[in-house]
Protein backbone atom coordinates (compact mmCIF):
# COMPACT_ATOMS: atom_id res chain seq x y z
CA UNK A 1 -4.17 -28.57 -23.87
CA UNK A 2 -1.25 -25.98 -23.17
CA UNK A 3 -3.15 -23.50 -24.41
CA UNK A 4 -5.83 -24.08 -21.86
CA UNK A 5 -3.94 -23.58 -18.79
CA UNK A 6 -2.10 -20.40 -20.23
CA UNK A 7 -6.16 -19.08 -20.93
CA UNK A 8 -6.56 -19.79 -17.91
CA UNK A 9 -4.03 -18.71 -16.11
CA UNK A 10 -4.25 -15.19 -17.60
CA UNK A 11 -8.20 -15.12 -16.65
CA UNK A 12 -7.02 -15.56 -13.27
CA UNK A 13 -4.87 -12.94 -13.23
CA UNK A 14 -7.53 -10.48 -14.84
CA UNK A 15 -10.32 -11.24 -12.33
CA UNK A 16 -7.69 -11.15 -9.05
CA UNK A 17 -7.41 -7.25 -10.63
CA UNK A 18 -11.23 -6.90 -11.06
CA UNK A 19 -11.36 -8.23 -6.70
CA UNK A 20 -9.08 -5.81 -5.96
CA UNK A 21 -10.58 -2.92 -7.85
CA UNK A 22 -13.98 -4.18 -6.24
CA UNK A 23 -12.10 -4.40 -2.41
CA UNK A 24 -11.09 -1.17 -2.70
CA UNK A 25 -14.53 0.40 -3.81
CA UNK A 26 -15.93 -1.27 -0.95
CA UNK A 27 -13.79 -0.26 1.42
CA UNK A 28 -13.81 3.74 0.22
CA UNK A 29 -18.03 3.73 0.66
CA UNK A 30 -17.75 2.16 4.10
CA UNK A 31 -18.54 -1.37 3.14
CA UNK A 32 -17.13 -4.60 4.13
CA UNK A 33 -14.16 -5.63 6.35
CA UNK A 34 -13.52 -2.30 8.82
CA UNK A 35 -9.80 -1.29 8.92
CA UNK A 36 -7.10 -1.54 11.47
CA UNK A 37 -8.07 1.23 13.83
CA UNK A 38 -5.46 3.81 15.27
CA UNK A 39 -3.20 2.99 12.27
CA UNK A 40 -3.39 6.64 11.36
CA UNK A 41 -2.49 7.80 14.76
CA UNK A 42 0.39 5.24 15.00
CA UNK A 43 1.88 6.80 11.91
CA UNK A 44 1.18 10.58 13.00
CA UNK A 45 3.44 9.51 15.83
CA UNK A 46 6.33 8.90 13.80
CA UNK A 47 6.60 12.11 11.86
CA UNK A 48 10.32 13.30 11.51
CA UNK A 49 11.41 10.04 11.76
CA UNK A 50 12.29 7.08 9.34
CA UNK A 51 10.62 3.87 9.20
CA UNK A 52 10.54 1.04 6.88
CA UNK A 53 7.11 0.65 5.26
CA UNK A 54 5.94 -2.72 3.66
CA UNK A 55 2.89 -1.43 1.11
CA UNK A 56 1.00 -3.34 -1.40
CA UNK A 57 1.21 -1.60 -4.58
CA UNK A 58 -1.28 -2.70 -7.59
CA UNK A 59 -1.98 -6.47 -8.88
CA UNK A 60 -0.63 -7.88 -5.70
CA UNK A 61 3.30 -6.44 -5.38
CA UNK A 62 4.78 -5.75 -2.18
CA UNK A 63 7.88 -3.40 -1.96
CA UNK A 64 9.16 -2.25 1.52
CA UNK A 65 10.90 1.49 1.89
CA UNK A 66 12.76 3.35 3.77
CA UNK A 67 10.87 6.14 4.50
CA UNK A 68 10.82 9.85 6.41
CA UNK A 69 7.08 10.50 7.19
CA UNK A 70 6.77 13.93 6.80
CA UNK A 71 2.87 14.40 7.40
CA UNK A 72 -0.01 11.98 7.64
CA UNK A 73 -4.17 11.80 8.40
CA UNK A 74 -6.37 8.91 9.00
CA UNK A 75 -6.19 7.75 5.32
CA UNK A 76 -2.76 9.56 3.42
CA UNK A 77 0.54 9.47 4.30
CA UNK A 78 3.15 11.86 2.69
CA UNK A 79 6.30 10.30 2.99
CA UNK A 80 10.14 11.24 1.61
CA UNK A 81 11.12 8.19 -0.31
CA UNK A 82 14.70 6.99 -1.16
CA UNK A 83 14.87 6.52 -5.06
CA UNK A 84 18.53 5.69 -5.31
CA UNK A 85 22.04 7.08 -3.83
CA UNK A 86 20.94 10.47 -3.72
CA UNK A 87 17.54 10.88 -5.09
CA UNK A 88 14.74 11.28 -3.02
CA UNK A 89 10.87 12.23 -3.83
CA UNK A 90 8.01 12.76 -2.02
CA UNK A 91 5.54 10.18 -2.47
CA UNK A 92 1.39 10.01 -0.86
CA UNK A 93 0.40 6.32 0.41
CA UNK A 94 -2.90 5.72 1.19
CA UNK A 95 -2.77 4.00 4.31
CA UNK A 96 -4.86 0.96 3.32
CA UNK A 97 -2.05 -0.33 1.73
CA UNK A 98 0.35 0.14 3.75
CA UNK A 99 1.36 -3.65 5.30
CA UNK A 100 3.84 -3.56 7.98
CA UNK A 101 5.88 -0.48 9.77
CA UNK A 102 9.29 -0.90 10.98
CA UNK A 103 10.68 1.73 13.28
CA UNK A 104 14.03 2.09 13.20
């Protein structure tokens, strides 16, 4: 019986993949739910600055960041991410998946 709920527990977690593949399809061909408008336009206003960005990354993990925008459209972002002490890379977020920004 175990073995049942661990089946099934990992077939959840392979078709919650498969719907979020599928979301994001839609969403790229203009399908489906329409997106939060002005959200590129709120971030273009913030360039030079850093903010704290909450953004879904893959099978449903959140991470926030602190972040210096350093250029952004209606759909990227490119953003100069903390890594560590002194390490810091430029990253591109596609703006779908971006959650929450925090101004600081």
């Amino acid at each position: 019986m175990e073995y049942f709920g661990v089946f099934s527990f990992i077939m959840v977690l392979v078709l919650m993949g498969k719907v979020s593949r599928l979301e994001r399809i839609l969403r790229d061909n203009g399908i489906g739910v329409v997106r939060a408008a002005g959200l590129g336009e709120q971030v273009r206003k913030q360039i030079g600055r850093t903010v704290g960005l909450t953004v879904e990354a893959g099978d449903f993990d959140v991470y926030g960041k602190e972040c210096k925008i350093l250029d952004a459209d209606e759909e990227w972002a490119l953003v100069l991410a903390n890594e560590g002490k002194k390490d810091e890379c430029e990253k591109l977020i596609r703006l779908d998946s971006v959650k929450q920004i925090k101004v600081k």
